[in-house]
Protein backbone atom coordinates (compact mmCIF):
# COMPACT_ATOMS: atom_id res chain seq x y z
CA UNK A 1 -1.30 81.02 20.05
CA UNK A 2 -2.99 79.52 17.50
CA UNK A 3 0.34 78.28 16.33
CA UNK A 4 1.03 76.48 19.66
CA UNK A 5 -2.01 74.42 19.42
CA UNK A 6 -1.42 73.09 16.55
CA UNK A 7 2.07 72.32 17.50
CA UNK A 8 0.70 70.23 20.28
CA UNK A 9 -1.93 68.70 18.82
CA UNK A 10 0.71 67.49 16.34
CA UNK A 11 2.70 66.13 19.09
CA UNK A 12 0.04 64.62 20.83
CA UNK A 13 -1.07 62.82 17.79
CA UNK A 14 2.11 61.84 16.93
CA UNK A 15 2.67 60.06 20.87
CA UNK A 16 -0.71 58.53 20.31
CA UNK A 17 0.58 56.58 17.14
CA UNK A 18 3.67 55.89 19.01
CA UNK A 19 1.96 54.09 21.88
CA UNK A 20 -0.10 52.29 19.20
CA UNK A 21 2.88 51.39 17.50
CA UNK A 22 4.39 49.61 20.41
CA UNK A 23 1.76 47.98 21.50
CA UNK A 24 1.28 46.72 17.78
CA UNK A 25 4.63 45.28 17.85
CA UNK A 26 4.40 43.67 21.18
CA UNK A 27 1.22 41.63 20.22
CA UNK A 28 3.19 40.36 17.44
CA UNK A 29 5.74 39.17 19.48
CA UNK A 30 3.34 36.83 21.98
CA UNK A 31 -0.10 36.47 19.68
CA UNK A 32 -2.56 34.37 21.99
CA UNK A 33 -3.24 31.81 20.30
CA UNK A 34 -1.27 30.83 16.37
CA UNK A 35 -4.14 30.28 13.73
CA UNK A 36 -3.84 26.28 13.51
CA UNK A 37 -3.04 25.77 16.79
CA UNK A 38 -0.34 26.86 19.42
CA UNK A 39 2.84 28.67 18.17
CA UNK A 40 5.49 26.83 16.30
CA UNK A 41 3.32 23.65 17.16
CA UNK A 42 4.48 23.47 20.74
CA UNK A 43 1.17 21.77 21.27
CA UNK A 44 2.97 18.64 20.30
CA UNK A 45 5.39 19.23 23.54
CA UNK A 46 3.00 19.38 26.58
CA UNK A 47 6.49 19.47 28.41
CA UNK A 48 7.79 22.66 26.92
CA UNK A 49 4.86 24.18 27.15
CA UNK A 50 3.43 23.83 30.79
CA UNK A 51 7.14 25.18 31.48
CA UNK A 52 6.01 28.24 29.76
CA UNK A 53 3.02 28.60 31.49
CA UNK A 54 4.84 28.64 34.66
CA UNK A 55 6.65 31.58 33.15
CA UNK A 56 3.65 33.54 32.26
CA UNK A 57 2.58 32.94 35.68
CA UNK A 58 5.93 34.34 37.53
CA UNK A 59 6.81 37.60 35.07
CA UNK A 60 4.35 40.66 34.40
CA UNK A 61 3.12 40.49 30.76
CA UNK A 62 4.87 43.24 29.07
CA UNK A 63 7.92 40.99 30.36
CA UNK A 64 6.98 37.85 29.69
CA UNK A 65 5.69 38.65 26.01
CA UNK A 66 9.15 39.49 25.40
CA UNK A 67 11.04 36.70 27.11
CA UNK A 68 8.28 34.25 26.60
CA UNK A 69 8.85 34.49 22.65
CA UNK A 70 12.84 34.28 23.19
CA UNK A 71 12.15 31.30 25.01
CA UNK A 72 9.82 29.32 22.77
CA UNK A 73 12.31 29.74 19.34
CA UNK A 74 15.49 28.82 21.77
CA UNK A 75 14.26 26.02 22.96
CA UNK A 76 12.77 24.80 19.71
CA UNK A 77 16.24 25.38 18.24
CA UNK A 78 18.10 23.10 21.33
CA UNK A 79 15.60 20.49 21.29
CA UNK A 80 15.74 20.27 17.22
CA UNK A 81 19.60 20.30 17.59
CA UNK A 82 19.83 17.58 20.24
CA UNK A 83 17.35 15.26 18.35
CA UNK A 84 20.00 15.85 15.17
CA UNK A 85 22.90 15.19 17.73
CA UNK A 86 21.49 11.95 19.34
CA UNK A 87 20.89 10.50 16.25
CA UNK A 88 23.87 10.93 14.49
CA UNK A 89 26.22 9.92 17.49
CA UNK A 90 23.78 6.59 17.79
CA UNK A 91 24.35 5.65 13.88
CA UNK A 92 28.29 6.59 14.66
CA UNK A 93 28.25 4.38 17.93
CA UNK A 94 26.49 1.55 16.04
CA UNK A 95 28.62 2.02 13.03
CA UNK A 96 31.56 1.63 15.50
CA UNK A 97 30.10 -1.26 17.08
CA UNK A 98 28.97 -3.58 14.14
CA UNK A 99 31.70 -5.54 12.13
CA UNK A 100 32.73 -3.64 8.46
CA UNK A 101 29.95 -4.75 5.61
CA UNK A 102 31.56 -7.29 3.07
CA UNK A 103 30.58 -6.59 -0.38
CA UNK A 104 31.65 -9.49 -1.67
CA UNK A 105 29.01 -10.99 0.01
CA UNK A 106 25.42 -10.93 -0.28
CA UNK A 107 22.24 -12.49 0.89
CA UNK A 108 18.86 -12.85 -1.02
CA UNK A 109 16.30 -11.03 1.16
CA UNK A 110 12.44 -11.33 0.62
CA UNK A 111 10.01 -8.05 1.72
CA UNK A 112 7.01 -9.28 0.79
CA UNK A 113 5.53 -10.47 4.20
CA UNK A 114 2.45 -8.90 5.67
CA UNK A 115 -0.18 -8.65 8.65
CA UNK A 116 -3.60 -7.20 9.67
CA UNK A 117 -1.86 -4.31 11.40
CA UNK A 118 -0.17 -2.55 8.71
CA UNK A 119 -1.79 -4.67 5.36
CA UNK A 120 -5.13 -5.40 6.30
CA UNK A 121 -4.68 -9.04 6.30
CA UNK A 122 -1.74 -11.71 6.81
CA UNK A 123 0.24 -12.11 3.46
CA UNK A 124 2.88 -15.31 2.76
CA UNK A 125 2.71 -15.99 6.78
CA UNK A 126 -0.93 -18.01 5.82
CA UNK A 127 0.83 -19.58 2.53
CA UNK A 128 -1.26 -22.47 0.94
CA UNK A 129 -0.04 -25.94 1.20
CA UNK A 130 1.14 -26.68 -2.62
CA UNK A 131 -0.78 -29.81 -3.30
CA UNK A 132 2.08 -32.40 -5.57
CA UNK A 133 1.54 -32.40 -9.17
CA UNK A 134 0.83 -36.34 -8.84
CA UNK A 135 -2.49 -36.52 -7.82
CA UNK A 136 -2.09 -40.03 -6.21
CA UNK A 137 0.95 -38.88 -3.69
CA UNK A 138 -1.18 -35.66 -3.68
CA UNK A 139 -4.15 -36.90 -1.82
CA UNK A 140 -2.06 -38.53 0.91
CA UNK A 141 -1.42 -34.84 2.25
CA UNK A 142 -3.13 -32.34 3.98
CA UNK A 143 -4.77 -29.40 1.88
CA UNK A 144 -5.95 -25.58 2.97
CA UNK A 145 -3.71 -23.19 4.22
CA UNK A 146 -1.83 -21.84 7.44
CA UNK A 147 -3.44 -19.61 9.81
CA UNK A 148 -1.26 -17.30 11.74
CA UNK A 149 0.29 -15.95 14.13
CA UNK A 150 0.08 -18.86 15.94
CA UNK A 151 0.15 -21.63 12.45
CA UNK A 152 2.50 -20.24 9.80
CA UNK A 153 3.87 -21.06 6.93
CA UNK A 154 7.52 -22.40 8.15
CA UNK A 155 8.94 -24.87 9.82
CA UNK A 156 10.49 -22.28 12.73
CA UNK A 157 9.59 -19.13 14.21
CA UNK A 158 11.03 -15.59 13.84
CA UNK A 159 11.77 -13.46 16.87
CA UNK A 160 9.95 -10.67 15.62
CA UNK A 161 6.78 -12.69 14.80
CA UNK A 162 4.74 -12.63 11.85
CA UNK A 163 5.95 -9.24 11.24
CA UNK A 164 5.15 -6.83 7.92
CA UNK A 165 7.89 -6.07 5.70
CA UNK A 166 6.14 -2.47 5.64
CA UNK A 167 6.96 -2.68 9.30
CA UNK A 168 9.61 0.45 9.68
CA UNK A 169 10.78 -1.00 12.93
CA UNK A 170 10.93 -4.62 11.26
CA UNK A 171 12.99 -2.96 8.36
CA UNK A 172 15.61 -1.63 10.64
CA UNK A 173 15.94 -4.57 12.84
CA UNK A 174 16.51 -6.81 9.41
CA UNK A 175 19.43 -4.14 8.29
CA UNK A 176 21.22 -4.55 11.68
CA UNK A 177 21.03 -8.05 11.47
CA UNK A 178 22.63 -8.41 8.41
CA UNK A 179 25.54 -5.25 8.95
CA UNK A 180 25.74 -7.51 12.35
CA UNK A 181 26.35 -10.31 9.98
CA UNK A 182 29.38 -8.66 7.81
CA UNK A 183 27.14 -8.67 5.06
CA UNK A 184 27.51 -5.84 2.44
CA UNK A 185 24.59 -6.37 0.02
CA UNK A 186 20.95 -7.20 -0.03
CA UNK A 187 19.80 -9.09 -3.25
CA UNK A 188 16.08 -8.04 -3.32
CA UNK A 189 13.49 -10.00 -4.49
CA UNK A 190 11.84 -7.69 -6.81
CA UNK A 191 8.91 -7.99 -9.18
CA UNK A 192 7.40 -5.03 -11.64
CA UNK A 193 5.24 -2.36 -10.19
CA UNK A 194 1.74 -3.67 -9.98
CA UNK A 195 3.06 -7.40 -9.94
CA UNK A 196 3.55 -9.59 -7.26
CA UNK A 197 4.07 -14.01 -6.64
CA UNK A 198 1.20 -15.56 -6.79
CA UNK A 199 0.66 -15.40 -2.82
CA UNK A 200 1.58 -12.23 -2.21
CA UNK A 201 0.81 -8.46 -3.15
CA UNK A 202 2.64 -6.02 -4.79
CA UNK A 203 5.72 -4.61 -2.84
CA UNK A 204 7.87 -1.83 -5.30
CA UNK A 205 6.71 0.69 -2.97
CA UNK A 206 9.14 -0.55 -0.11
CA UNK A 207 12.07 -0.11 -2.32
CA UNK A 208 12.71 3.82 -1.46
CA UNK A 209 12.79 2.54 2.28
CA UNK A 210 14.84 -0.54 1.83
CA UNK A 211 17.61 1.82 0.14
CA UNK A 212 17.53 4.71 2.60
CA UNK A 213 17.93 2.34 5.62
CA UNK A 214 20.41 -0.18 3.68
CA UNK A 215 22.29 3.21 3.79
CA UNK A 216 21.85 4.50 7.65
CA UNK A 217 23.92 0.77 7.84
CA UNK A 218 26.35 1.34 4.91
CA UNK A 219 24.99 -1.73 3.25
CA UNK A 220 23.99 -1.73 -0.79
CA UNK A 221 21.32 -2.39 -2.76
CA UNK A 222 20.95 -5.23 -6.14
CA UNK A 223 17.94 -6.26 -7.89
CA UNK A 224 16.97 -10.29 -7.91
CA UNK A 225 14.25 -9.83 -10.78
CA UNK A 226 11.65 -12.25 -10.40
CA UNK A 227 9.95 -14.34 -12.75
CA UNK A 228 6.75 -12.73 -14.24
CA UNK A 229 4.35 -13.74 -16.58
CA UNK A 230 5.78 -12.54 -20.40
CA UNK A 231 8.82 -11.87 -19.33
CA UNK A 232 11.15 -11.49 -22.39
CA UNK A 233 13.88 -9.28 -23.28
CA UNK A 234 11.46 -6.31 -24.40
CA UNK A 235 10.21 -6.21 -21.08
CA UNK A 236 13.37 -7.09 -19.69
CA UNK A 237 14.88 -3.95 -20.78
CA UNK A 238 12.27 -2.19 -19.91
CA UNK A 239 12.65 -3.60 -15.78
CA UNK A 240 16.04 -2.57 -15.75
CA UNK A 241 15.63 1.09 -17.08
CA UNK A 242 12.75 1.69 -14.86
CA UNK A 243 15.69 0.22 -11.51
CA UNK A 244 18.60 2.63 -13.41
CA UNK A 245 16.36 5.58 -13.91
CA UNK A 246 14.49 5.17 -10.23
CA UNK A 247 17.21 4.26 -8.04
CA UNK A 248 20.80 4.43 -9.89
CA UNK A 249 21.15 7.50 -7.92
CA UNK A 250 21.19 6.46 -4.56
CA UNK A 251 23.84 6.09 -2.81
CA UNK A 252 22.53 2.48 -1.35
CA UNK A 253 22.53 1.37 -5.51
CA UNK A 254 24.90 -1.43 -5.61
CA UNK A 255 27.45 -1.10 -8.65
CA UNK A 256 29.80 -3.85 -9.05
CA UNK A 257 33.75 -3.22 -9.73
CA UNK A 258 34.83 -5.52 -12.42
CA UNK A 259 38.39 -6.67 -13.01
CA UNK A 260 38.44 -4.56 -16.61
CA UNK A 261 37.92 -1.59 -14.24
CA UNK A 262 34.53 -0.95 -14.87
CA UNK A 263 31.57 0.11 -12.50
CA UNK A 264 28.09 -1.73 -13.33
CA UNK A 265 24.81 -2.51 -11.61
CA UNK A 266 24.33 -6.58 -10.94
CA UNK A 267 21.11 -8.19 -11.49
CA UNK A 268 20.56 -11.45 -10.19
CA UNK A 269 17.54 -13.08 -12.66
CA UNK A 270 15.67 -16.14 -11.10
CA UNK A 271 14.63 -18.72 -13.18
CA UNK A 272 16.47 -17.64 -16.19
CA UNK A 273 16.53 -21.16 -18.10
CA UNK A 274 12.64 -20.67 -18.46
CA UNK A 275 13.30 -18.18 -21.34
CA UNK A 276 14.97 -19.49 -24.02
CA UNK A 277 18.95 -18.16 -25.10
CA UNK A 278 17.84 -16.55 -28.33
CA UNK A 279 15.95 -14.30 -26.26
CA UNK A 280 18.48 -13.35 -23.82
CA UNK A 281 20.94 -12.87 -26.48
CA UNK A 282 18.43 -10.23 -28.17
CA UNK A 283 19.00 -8.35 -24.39
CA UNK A 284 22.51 -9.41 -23.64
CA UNK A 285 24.66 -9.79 -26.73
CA UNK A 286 26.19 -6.62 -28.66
CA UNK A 287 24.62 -7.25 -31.68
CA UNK A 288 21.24 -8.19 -30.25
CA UNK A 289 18.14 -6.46 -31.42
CA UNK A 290 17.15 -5.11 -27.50
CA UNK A 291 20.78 -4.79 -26.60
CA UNK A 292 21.32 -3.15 -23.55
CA UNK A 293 25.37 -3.20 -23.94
CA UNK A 294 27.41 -0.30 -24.28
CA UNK A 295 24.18 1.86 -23.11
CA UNK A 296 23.50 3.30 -19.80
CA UNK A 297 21.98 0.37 -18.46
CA UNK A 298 24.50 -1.85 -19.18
CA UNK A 299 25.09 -4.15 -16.30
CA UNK A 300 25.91 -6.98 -14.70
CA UNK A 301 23.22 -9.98 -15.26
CA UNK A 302 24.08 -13.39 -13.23
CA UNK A 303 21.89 -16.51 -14.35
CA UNK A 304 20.06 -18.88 -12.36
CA UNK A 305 22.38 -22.38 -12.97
CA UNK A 306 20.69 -25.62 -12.21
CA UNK A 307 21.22 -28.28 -14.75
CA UNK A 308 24.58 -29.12 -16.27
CA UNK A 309 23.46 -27.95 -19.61
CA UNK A 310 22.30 -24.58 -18.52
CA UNK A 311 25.79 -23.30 -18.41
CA UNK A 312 26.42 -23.65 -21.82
CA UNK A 313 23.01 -21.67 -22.67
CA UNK A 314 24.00 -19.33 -20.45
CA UNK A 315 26.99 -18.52 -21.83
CA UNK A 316 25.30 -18.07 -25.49
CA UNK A 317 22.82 -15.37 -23.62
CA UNK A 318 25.33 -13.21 -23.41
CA UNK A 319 24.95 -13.35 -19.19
CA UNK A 320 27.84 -12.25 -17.02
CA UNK A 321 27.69 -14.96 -14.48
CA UNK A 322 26.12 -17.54 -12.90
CA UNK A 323 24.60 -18.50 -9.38
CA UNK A 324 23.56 -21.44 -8.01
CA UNK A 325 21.17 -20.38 -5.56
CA UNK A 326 19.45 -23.20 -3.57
CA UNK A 327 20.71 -24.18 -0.40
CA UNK A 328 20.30 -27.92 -0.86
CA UNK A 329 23.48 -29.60 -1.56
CA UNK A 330 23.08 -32.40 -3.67
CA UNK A 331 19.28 -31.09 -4.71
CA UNK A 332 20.76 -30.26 -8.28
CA UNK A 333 24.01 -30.15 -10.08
CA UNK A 334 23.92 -26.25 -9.32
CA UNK A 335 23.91 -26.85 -6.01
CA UNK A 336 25.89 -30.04 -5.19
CA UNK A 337 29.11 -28.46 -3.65
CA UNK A 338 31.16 -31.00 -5.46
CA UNK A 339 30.27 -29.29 -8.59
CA UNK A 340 31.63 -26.14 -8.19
CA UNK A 341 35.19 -26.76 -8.68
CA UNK A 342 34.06 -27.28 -12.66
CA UNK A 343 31.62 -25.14 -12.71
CA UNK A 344 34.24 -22.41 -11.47
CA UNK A 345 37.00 -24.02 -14.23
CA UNK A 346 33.99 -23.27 -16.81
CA UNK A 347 33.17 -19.97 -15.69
CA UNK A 348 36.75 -18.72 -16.13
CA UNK A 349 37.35 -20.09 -19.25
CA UNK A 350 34.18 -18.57 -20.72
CA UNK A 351 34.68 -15.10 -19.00
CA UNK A 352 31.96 -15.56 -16.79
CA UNK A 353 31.39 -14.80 -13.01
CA UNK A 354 30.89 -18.11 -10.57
CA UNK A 355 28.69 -17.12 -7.65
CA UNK A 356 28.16 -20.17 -5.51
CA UNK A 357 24.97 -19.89 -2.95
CA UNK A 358 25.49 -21.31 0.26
CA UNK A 359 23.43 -21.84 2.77
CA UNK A 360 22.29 -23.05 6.43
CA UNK A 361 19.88 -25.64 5.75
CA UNK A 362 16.78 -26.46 4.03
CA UNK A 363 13.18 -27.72 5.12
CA UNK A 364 10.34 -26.54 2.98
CA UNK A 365 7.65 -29.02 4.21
CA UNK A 366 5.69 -26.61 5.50
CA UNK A 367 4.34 -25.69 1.92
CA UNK A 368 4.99 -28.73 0.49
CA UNK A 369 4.25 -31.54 2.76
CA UNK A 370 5.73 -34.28 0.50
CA UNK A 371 9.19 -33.20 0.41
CA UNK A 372 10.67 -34.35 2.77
CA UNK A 373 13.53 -35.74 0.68
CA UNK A 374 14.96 -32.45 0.25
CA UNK A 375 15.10 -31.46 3.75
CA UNK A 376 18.89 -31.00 4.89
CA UNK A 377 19.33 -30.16 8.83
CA UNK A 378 21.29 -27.81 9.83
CA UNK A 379 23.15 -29.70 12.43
CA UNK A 380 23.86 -27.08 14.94
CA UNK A 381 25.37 -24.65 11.81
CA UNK A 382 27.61 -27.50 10.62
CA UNK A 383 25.61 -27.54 7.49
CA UNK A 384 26.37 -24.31 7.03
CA UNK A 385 30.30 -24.25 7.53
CA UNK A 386 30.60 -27.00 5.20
CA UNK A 387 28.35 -24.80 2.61
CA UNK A 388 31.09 -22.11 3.16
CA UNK A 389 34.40 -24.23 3.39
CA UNK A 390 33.38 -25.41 -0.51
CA UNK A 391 32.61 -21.85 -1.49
CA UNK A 392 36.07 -20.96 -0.45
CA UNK A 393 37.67 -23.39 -1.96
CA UNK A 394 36.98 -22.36 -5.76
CA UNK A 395 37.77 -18.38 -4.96
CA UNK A 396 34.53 -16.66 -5.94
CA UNK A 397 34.74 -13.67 -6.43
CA UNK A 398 31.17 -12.89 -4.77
CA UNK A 399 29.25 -15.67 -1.80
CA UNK A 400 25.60 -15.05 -2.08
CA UNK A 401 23.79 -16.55 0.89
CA UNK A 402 20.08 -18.10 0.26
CA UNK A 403 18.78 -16.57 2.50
CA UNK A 404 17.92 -13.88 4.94
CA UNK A 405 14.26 -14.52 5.59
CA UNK A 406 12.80 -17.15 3.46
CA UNK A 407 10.88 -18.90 6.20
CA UNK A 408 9.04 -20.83 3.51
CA UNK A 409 11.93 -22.71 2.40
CA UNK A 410 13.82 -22.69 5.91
CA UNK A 411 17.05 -21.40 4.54
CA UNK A 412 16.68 -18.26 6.89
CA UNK A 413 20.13 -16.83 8.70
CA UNK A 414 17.50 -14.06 10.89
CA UNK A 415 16.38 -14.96 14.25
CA UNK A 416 14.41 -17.47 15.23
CA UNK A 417 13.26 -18.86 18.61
CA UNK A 418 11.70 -21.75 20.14
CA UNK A 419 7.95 -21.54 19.77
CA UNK A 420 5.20 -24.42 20.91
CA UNK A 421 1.55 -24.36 19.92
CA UNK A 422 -1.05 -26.22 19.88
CA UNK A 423 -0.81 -27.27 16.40
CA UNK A 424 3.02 -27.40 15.93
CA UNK A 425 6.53 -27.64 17.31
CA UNK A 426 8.97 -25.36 15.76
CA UNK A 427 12.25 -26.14 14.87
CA UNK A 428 14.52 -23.46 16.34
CA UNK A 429 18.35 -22.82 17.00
CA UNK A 430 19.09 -24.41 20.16
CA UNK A 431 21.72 -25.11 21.38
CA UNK A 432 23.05 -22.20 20.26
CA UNK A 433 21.19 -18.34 20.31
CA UNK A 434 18.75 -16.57 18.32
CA UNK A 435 21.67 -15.07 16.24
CA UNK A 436 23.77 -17.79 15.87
CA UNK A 437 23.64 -17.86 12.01
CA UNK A 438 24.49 -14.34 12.14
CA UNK A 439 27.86 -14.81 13.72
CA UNK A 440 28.34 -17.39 11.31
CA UNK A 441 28.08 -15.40 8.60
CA UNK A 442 30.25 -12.93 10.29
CA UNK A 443 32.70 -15.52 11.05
CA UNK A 444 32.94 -17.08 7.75
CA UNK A 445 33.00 -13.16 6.06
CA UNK A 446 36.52 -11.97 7.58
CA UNK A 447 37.80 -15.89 7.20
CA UNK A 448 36.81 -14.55 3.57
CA UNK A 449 38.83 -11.42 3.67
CA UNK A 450 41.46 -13.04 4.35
CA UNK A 451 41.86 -15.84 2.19
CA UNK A 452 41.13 -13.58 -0.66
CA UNK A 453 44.04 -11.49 0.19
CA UNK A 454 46.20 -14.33 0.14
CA UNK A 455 45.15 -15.89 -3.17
CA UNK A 456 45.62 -11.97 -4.61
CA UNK A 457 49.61 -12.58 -3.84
């Protein structure tokens, strides 16, 4: 007897820890309330989850504890899934709806615009006036500076306003534009981190950004190095390990093909002539004391061309090429169109790559008030075709196109529209559309293509 009630007190204990057990497990599978919050963060999707209050509401609770659970992970798992799916088959429809990148050519691009909303302040949009170095002709124009949105510093007015280049929206609107273009490769302006133009504030942190959505558009990445103050080939060196060692691995790093068969990075270096060729030569020859050749930042280095005489010190750098850069035909020999023809003749006798810069016009008065002489309209993208036709005509090997967005110096190819204040007029595109220079470029890009494949023959 005594046996039996132990027997069933065993049993009964046992049941006791069974019930516990289940109800243990099904409070894990629907807990109230998740410690930070609702489960799986589905506070974030007021949708989803007032549908699964109206499932509470219809099943019993054992029930829905069990479904509800189910419910939550699946349709965390199909929403996930169709966010993926959406995505990708919007880059694929893009990427089948924008013209093949060229990259053989590429535009100088600028990211170091800024506003109140995402930098605290305007930057380069309020640019000073830049008072002439001749005090006499200085004092018969205006001094201060601009005062956006509504006064900025450029003679016409972008479509997206006086955006930030931090902008993430901005930055993908500027990459379709140029893949719209047939352009392959942005030439960033790019200073040291911590250093910036005079006007502006430092801007290496947008680099990461620039490459990952230069690569959602299957467009690449080169470095226009800036001039700083003591820059030399010590710290030269030093730029273009820190670009290798930071970015050589992304897949938006632009490495140029050259006709030995060899892969390098291109660097485009602005104002090269204001360091001397000894220098350079200490950076860019084989035997000089900061040589970078036949290491694993070897590269690609085109110099900044604008006298006659600079191609000769270019050549005893050690540089690989040269580019021309402004967009004012006839503004120096560099960039006189008639010029190229030699300067090509000179660059293939010495080796050396001929990048001509071409361009759709030119009006920087609205920094520097007193030169007007260098303004060259654009005359309804004429200007422009004319820059191309010459660049064709000598077979470069790369176009670069100055520029993308230097609304300073009114050489821009993004979009602009008509804009009145009560200040100022803008210039603008009319006739013709906001992306007019765009289909230019993309014009003038396959006329490229094709021509090249004919002079290959």
């Amino acid at each position: 007897m005594a046996r039996f009630h132990r027997r069933t007190c065993i049993i009964f204990l046992l049941f006791i820890l069974f019930i516990c057990s289940m109800m243990m497990a099904l409070k894990t599978l629907r807990p109230d309330r998740a410690g930070f919050g609702d489960p799986f963060g589905l506070g974030l999707l007021p949708e989803l989850q007032q549908r699964t209050t109206l499932l509470e509401n219809k099943h019993s609770p054992l029930t829905a504890a069990k479904e509800d659970s189910v419910t939550h992970t699946n349709n965390l798992h199909s929403i996930a899934l169709n966010s993926i799916k959406t995505s990708m088959a919007s880059v694929r429809k893009l990427e089948e709806e924008l013209p093949s990148p060229n990259y053989n050519f590429h535009v100088f691009y600028y990211s170091w615009f800024g506003n109140p909303q995402y930098d605290g302040k305007y930057i380069h949009w309020n640019h000073p006036l830049v008072p002439h170095w001749d005090s006499k002709i200085a004092n018969n124009y205006p001094k201060g500076r601009h005062s956006p949105p509504d006064d900025i510093a450029s003679s016409f007015y972008p479509e997206l306003g006086t955006y930030s280049s931090k902008d993430p929206s901005v930055i993908e609107a500027h990459m379709q534009q140029m893949r719209s273009a047939s352009v392959g490769v942005i030439a960033l302006s790019w200073y040291p981190p911590g250093m910036a133009d005079e006007n502006g504030e430092p801007a290496e942190d947008l680099v990461p950004v620039i490459l990952d959505n230069a690569h959602k558009y299957s467009l690449k990445v080169t470095f226009h190095i800036e001039p700083y103050k003591d820059r030399d080939d010590r710290s030269m060196y030093s730029n273009v390990k820190y670009i290798i060692d930071k970015y050589g691995g992304h897949p938006a790093f632009y490495r140029h093909k050259t006709s030995t068969g060899r892969t390098l990075p291109m660097f485009y270096i602005y104002d090269s002539y204001v360091t001397i060729p000894e220098i350079w030569a200490n950076l860019l020859t084989v035997s000089g004391s900061q040589s970078i050749r036949n290491t694993p930042y070897d590269g690609l280095f085109i110099a900044l061309l604008v006298e006659e005489k600079h191609k000769h010190e270019i050549h005893r750098s050690g540089f690989d090429g040269i580019y021309t850069y402004f967009a004012t035909n006839g503004f120096s020999y560099g960039s006189s169109h008639h010029n190229w023809p030699s300067l090509k003749a000179f660059c293939d006798s010495s080796n050396l790559m001929f990048v001509p810069s071409v361009g759709p016009g030119y009006i920087d008065t609205s920094i520097r008030p007193w030169n007007n002489h260098n303004t060259r309209n654009r005359v309804n993208g004429k200007y422009y075709e004319t820059a191309f036709s010459a660049a064709l005509l000598v077979r470069p090997e790369i176009i670069s196109i100055t520029s993308f967005n230097e609304w300073h110096e009114g050489t821009q190819i993004e979009k602009a529209v008509p804009k009145k204040t009560g200040q100022v007029t803008y210039l603008d595109y009319k006739p013709h559309k906001p992306t007019v220079y765009l289909e230019l470029t993309h014009k003038w890009s396959e006329k490229y293509s094709k021509e090249k494949e004919q002079w290959l023959m």
